[in-house]
PDB file of N, CA and C in Angstrom:
ATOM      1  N   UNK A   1       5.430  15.350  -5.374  1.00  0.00           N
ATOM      2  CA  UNK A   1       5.795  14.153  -4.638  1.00  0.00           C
ATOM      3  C   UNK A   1       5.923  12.938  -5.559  1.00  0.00           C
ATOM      4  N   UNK A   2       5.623  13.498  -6.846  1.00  0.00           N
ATOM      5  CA  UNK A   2       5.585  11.724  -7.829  1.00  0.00           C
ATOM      6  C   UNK A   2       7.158  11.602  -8.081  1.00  0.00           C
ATOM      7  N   UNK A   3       8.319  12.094  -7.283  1.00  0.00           N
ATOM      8  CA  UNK A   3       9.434  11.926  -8.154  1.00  0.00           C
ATOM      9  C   UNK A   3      10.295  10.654  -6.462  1.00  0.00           C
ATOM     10  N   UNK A   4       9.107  10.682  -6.133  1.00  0.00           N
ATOM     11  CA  UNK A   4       9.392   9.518  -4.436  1.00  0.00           C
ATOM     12  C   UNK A   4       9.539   8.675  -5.789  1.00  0.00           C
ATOM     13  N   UNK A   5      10.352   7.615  -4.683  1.00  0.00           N
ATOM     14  CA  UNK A   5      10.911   6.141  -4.936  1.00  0.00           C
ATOM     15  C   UNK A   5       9.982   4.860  -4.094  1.00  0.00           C
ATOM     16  N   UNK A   6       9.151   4.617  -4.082  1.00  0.00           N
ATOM     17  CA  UNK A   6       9.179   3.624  -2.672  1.00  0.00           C
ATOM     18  C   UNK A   6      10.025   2.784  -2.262  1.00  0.00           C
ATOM     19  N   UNK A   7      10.010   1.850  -3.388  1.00  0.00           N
ATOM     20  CA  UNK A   7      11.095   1.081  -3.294  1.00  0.00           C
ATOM     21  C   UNK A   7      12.126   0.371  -2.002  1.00  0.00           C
ATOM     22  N   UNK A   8      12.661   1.782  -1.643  1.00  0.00           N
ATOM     23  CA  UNK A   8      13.535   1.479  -0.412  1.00  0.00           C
ATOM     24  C   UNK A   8      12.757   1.416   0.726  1.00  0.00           C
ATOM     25  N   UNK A   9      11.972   2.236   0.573  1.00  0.00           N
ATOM     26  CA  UNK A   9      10.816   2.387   2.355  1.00  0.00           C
ATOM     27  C   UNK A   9      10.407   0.799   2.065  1.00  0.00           C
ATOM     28  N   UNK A  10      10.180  -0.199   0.708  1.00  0.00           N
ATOM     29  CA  UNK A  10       9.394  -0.795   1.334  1.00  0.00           C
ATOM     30  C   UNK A  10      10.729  -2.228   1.613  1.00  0.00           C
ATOM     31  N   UNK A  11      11.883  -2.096   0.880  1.00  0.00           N
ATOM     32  CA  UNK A  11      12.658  -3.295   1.620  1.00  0.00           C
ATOM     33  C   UNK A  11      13.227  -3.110   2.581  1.00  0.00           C
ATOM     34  N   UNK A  12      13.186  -1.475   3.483  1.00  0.00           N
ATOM     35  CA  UNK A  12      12.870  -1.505   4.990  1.00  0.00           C
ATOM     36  C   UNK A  12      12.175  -1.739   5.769  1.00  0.00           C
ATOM     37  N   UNK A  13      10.957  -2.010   5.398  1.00  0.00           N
ATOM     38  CA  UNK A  13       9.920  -2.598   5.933  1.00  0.00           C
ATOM     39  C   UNK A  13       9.706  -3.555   5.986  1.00  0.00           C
ATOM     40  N   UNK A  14      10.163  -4.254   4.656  1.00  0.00           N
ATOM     41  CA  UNK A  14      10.323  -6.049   5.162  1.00  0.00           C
ATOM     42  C   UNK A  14      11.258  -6.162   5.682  1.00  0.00           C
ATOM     43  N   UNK A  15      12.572  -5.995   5.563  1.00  0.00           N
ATOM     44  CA  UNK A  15      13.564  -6.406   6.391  1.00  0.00           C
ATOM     45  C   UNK A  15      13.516  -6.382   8.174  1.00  0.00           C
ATOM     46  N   UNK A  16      13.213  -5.202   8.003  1.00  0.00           N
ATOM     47  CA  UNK A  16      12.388  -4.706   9.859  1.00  0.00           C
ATOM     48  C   UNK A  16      11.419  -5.519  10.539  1.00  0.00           C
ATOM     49  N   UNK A  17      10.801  -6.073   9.421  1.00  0.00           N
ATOM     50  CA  UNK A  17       9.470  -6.814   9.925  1.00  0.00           C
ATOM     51  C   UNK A  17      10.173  -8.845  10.029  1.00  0.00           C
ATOM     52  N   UNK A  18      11.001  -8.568   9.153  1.00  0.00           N
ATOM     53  CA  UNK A  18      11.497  -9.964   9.467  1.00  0.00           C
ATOM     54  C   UNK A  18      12.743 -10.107  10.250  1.00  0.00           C
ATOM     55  N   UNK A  19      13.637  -8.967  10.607  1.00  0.00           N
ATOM     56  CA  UNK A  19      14.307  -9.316  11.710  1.00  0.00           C
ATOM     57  C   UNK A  19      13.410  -9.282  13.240  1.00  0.00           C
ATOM     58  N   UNK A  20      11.872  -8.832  13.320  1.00  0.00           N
ATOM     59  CA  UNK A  20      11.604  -9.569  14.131  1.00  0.00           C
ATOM     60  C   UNK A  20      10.464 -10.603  14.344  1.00  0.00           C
ATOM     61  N   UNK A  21      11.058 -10.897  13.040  1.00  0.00           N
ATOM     62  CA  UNK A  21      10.187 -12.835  13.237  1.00  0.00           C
ATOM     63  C   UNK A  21       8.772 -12.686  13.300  1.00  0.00           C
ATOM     64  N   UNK A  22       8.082 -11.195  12.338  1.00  0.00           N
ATOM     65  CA  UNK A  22       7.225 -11.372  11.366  1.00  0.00           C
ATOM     66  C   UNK A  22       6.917 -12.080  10.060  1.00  0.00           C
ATOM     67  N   UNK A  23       5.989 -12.701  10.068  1.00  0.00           N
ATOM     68  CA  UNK A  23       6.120 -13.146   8.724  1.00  0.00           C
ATOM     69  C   UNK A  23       5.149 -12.871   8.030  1.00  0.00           C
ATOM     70  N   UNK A  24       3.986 -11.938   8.070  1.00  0.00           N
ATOM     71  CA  UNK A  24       2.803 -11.737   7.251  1.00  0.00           C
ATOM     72  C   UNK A  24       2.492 -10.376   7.797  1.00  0.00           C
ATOM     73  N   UNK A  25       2.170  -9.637   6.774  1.00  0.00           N
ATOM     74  CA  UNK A  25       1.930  -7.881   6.833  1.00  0.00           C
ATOM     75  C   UNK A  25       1.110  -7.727   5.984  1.00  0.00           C
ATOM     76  N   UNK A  26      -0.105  -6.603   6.944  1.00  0.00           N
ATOM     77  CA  UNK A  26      -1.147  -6.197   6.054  1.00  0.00           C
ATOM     78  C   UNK A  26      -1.262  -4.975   6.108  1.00  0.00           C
ATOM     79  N   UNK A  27      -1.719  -5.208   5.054  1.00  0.00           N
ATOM     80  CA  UNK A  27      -1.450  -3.293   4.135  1.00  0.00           C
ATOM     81  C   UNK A  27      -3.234  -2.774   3.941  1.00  0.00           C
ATOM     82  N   UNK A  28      -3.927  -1.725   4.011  1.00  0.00           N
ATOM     83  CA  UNK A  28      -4.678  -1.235   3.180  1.00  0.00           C
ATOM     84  C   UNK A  28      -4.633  -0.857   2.218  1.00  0.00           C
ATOM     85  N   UNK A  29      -5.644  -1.483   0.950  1.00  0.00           N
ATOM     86  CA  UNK A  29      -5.256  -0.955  -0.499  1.00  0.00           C
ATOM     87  C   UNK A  29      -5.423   0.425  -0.430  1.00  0.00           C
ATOM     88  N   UNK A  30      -6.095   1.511   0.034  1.00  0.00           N
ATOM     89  CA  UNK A  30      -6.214   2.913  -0.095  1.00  0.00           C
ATOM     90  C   UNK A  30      -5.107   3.751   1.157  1.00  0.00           C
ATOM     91  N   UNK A  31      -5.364   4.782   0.748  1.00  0.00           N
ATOM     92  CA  UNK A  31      -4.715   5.471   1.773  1.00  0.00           C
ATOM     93  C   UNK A  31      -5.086   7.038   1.774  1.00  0.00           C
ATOM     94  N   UNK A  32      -6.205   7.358   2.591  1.00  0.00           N
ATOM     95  CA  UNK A  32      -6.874   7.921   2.773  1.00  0.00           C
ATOM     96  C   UNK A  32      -7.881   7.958   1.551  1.00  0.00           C
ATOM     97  N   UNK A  33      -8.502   6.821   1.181  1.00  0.00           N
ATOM     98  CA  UNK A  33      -8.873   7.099   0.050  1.00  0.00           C
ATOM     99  C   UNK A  33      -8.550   6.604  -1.819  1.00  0.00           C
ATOM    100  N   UNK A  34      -7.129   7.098  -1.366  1.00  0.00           N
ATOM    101  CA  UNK A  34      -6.505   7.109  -2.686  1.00  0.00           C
ATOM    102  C   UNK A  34      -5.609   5.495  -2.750  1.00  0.00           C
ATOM    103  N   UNK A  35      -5.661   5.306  -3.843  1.00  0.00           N
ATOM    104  CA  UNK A  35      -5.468   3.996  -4.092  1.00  0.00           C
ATOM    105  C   UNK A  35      -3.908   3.990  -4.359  1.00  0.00           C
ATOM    106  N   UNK A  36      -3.184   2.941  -3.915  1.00  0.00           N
ATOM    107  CA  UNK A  36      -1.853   2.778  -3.921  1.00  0.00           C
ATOM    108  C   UNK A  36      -1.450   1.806  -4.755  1.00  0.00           C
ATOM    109  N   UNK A  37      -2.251   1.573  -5.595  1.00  0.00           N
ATOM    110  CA  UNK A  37      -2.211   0.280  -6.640  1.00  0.00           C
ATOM    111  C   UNK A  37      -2.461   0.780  -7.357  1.00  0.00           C
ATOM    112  N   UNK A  38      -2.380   0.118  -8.861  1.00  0.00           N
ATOM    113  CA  UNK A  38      -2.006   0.413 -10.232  1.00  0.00           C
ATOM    114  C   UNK A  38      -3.820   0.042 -10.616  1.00  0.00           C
ATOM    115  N   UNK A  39      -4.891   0.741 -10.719  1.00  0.00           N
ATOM    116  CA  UNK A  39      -6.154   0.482 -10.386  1.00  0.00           C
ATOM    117  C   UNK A  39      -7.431   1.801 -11.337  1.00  0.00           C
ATOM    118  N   UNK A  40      -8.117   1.410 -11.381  1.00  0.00           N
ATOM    119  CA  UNK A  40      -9.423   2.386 -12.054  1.00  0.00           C
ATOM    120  C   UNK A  40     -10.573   2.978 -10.882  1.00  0.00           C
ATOM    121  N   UNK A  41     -10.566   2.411  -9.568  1.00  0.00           N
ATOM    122  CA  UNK A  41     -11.407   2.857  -8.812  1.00  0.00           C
ATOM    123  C   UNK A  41     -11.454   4.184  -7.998  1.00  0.00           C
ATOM    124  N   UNK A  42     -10.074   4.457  -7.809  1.00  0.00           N
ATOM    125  CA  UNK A  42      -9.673   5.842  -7.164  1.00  0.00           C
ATOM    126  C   UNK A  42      -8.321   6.125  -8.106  1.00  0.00           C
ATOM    127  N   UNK A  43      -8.437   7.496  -7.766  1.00  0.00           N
ATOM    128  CA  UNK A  43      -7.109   8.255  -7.897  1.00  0.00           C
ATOM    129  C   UNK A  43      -6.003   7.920  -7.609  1.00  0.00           C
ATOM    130  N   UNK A  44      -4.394   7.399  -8.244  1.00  0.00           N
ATOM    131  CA  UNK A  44      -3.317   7.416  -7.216  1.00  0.00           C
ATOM    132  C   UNK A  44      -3.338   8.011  -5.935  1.00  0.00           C
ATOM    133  N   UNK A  45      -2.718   7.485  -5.171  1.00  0.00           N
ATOM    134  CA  UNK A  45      -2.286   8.466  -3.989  1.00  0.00           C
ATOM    135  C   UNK A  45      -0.716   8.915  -4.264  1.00  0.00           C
ATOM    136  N   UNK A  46      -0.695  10.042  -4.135  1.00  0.00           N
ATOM    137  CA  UNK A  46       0.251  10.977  -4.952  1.00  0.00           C
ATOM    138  C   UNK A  46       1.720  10.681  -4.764  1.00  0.00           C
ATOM    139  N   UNK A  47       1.665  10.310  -3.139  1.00  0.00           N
ATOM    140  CA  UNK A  47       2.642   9.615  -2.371  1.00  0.00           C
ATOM    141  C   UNK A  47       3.722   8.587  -3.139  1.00  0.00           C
ATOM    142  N   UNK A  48       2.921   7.969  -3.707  1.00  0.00           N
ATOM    143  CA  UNK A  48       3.509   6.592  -4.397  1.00  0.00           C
ATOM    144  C   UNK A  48       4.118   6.743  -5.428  1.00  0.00           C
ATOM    145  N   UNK A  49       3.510   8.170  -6.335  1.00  0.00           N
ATOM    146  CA  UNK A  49       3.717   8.077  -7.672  1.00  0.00           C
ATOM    147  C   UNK A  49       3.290   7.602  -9.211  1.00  0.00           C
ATOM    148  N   UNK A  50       3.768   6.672  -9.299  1.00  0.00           N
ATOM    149  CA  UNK A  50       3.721   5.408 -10.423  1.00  0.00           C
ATOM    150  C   UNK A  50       3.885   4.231  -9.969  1.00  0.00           C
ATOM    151  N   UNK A  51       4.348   4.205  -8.688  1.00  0.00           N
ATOM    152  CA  UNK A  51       4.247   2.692  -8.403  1.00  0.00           C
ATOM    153  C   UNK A  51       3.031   2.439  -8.150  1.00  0.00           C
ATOM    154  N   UNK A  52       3.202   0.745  -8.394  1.00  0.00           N
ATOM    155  CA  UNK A  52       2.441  -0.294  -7.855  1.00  0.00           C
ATOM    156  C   UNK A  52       2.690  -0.819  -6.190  1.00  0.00           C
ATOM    157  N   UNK A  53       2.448   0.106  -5.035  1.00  0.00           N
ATOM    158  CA  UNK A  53       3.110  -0.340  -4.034  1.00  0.00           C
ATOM    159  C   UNK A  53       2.557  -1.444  -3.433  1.00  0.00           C
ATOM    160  N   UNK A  54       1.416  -1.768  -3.543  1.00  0.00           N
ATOM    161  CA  UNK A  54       0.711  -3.349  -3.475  1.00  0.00           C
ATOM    162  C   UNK A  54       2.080  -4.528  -3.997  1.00  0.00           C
ATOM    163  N   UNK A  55       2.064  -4.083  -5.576  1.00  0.00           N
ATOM    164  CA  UNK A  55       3.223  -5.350  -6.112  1.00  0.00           C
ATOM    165  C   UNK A  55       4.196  -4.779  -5.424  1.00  0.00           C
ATOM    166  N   UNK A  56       4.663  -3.971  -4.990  1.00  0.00           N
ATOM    167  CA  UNK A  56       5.919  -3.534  -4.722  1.00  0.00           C
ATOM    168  C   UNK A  56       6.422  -4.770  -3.219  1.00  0.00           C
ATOM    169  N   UNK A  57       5.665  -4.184  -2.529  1.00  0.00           N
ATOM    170  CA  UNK A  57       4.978  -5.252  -1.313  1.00  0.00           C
ATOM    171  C   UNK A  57       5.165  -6.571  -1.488  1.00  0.00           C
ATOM    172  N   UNK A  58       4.202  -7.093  -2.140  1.00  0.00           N
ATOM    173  CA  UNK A  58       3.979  -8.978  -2.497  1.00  0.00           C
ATOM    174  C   UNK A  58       5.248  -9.271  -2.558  1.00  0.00           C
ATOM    175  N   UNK A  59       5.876  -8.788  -4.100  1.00  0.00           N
ATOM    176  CA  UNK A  59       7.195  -9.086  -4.433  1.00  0.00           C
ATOM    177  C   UNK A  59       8.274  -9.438  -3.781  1.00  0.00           C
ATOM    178  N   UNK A  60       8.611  -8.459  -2.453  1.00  0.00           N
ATOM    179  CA  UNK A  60       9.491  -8.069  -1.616  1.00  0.00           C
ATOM    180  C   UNK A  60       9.391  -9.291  -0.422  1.00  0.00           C
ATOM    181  N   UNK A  61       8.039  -9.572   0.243  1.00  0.00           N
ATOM    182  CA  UNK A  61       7.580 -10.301   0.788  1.00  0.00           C
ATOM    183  C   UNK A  61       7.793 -11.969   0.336  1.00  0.00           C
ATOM    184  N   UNK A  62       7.113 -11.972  -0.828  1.00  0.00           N
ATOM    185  CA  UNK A  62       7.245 -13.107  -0.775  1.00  0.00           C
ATOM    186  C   UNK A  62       8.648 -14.018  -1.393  1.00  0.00           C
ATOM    187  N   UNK A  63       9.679 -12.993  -2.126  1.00  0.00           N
ATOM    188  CA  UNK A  63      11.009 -13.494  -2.409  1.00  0.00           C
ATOM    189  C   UNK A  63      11.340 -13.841  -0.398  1.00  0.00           C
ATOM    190  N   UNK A  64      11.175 -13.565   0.563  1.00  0.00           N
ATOM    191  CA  UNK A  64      11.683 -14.108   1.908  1.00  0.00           C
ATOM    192  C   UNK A  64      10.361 -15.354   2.377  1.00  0.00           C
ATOM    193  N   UNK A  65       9.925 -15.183   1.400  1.00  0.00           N
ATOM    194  CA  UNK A  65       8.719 -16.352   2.264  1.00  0.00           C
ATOM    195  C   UNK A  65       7.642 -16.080   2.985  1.00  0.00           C
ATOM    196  N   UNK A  66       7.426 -14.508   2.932  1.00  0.00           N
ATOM    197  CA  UNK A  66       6.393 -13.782   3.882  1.00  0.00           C
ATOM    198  C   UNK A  66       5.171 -13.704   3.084  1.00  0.00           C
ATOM    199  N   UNK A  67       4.316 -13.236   3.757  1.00  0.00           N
ATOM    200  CA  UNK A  67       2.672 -13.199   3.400  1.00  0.00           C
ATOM    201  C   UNK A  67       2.310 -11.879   3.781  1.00  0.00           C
ATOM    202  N   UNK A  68       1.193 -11.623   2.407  1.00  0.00           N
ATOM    203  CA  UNK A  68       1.336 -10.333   2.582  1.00  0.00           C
ATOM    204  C   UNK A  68      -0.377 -10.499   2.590  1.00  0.00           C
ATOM    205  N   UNK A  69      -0.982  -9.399   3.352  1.00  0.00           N
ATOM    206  CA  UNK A  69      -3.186  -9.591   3.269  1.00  0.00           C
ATOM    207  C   UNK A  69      -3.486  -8.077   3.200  1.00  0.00           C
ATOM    208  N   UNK A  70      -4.276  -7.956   2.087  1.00  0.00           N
ATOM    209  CA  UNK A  70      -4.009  -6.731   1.658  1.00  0.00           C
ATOM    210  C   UNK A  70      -6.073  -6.511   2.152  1.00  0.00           C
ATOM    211  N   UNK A  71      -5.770  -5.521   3.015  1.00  0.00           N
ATOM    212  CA  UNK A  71      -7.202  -5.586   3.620  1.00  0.00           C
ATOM    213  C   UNK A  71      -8.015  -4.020   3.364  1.00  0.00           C
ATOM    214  N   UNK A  72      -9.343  -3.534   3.395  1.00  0.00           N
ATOM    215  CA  UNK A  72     -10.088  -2.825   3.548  1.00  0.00           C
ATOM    216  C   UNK A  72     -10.792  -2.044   4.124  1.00  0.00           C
ATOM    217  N   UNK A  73     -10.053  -0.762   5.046  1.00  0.00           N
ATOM    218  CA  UNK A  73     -11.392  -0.371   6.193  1.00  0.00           C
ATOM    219  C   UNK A  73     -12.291  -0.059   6.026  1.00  0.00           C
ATOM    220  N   UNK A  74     -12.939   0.269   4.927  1.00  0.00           N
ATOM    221  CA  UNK A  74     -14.261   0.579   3.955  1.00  0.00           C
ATOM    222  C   UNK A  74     -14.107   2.356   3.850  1.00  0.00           C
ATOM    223  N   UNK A  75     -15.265   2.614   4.645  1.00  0.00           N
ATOM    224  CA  UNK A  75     -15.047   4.251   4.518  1.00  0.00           C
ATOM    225  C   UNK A  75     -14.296   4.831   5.520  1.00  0.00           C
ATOM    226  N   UNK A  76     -13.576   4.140   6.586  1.00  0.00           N
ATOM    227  CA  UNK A  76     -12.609   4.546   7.846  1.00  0.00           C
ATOM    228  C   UNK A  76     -11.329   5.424   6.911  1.00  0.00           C
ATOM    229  N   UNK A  77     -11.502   7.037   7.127  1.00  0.00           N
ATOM    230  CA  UNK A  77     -10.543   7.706   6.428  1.00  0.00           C
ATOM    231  C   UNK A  77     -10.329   7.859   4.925  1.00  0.00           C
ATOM    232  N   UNK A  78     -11.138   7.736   4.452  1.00  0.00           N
ATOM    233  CA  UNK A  78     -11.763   7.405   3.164  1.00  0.00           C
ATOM    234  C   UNK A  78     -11.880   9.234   2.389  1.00  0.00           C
ATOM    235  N   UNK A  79     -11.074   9.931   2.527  1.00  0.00           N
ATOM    236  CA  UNK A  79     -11.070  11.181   2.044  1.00  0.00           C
ATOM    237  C   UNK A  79     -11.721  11.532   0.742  1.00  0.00           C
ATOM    238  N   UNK A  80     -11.280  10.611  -0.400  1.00  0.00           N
ATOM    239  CA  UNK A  80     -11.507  10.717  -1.602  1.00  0.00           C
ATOM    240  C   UNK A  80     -12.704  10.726  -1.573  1.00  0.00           C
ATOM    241  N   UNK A  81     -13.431   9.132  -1.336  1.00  0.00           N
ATOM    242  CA  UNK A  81     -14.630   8.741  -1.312  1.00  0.00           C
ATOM    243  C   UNK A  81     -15.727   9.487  -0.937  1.00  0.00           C
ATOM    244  N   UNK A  82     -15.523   9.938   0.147  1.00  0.00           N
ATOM    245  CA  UNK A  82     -16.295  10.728   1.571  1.00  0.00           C
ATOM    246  C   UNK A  82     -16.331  11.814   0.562  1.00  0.00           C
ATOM    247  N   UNK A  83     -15.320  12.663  -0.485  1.00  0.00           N
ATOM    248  CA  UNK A  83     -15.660  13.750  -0.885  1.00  0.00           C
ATOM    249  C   UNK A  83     -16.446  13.865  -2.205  1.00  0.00           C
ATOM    250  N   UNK A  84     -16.272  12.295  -2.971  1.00  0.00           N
ATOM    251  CA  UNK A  84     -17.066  12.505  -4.421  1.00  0.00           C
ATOM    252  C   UNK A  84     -17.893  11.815  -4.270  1.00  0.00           C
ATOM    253  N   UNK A  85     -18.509  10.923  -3.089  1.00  0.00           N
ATOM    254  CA  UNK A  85     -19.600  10.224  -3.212  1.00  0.00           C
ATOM    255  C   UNK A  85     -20.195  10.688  -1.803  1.00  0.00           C
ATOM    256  N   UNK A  86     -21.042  11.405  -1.294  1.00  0.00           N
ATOM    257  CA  UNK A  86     -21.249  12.112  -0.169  1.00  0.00           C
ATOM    258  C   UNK A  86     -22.212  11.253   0.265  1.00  0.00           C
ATOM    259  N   UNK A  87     -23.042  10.592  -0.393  1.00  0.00           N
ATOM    260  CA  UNK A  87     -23.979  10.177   0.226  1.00  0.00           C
ATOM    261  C   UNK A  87     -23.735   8.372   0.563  1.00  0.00           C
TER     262      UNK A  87
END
Protein backbone atom coordinates (compact mmCIF):
# COMPACT_ATOMS: atom_id res chain seq x y z
CA UNK A 1 0.00 0.00 0.00
CA UNK A 2 3.12 2.51 0.26
CA UNK A 3 2.87 3.12 -3.55
CA UNK A 4 -0.86 5.25 -2.49
CA UNK A 5 -0.69 8.89 -3.32
CA UNK A 6 -2.73 10.87 -0.80
CA UNK A 7 -2.47 13.77 -2.21
CA UNK A 8 -5.68 13.71 -4.25
CA UNK A 9 -7.98 12.12 -1.42
CA UNK A 10 -6.85 15.00 0.47
CA UNK A 11 -7.68 18.09 -2.12
CA UNK A 12 -11.00 16.19 -2.23
CA UNK A 13 -11.52 16.60 0.99
CA UNK A 14 -10.91 20.10 1.21
CA UNK A 15 -12.62 21.04 -1.68
CA UNK A 16 -15.82 18.94 -0.41
CA UNK A 17 -15.51 20.41 2.86
CA UNK A 18 -15.45 23.92 1.50
CA UNK A 19 -18.07 23.73 -1.04
CA UNK A 20 -20.06 23.29 1.96
CA UNK A 21 -19.06 26.25 3.89
CA UNK A 22 -16.72 24.32 6.19
CA UNK A 23 -14.00 25.99 7.26
CA UNK A 24 -12.01 24.02 9.97
CA UNK A 25 -11.36 20.10 9.95
CA UNK A 26 -10.08 17.88 12.47
CA UNK A 27 -8.06 15.08 11.88
CA UNK A 28 -6.58 12.47 14.44
CA UNK A 29 -2.85 12.29 14.43
CA UNK A 30 -3.00 8.30 14.61
CA UNK A 31 -5.00 5.99 12.88
CA UNK A 32 -5.60 3.10 14.60
CA UNK A 33 -2.63 3.66 16.33
CA UNK A 34 -0.28 4.28 13.65
CA UNK A 35 0.87 7.62 13.10
CA UNK A 36 0.12 9.53 9.88
CA UNK A 37 2.80 12.06 10.36
CA UNK A 38 6.32 12.17 9.63
CA UNK A 39 7.09 11.28 13.61
CA UNK A 40 9.28 8.85 16.14
CA UNK A 41 6.39 7.80 18.42
CA UNK A 42 4.58 5.14 16.35
CA UNK A 43 4.99 3.34 13.26
CA UNK A 44 3.73 4.89 9.86
CA UNK A 45 0.41 3.89 9.10
CA UNK A 46 1.05 2.00 5.98
CA UNK A 47 -1.89 3.67 4.32
CA UNK A 48 -0.10 6.92 3.82
CA UNK A 49 3.14 5.69 2.85
CA UNK A 50 5.79 8.46 3.02
CA UNK A 51 3.64 11.11 3.36
CA UNK A 52 3.29 13.63 5.81
CA UNK A 53 -0.59 13.59 5.71
CA UNK A 54 -0.86 16.01 8.74
CA UNK A 55 1.31 18.63 6.35
CA UNK A 56 -0.42 17.32 3.56
CA UNK A 57 -3.69 18.61 5.31
CA UNK A 58 -2.47 22.12 6.88
CA UNK A 59 -1.04 22.99 3.52
CA UNK A 60 -4.14 22.30 1.48
CA UNK A 61 -6.29 23.96 4.14
CA UNK A 62 -4.77 26.72 4.83
CA UNK A 63 -3.73 27.96 1.04
CA UNK A 64 -8.12 28.44 1.12
CA UNK A 65 -8.09 30.02 4.51
CA UNK A 66 -9.27 26.94 6.45
CA UNK A 67 -8.22 25.65 9.86
CA UNK A 68 -7.13 22.62 10.44
CA UNK A 69 -7.12 20.94 14.76
CA UNK A 70 -5.33 18.07 14.73
CA UNK A 71 -6.76 16.19 17.86
CA UNK A 72 -6.18 12.91 20.07
CA UNK A 73 -8.53 10.10 21.19
CA UNK A 74 -5.87 8.72 23.45
CA UNK A 75 -6.21 4.94 23.52
CA UNK A 76 -9.85 4.95 21.57
CA UNK A 77 -8.67 2.36 18.71
CA UNK A 78 -5.27 2.59 19.50
CA UNK A 79 -4.17 -0.89 17.88
CA UNK A 80 -0.51 -0.32 17.89
CA UNK A 81 -0.38 0.97 21.36
CA UNK A 82 -2.93 -1.48 22.97
CA UNK A 83 -0.52 -4.17 21.38
CA UNK A 84 3.15 -3.03 22.50
CA UNK A 85 2.28 -1.38 25.60
CA UNK A 86 -0.44 -3.74 27.23
CA UNK A 87 -0.47 -2.42 30.33
Amino acid sequence: MRDLNPEPWVEEVVSRALSLNIDTLAFDFYHGGYAIFNGAIAPKDRHVGDADLLALLDKALHKRGMRLVVMNMGHHCANYTAHEYPT
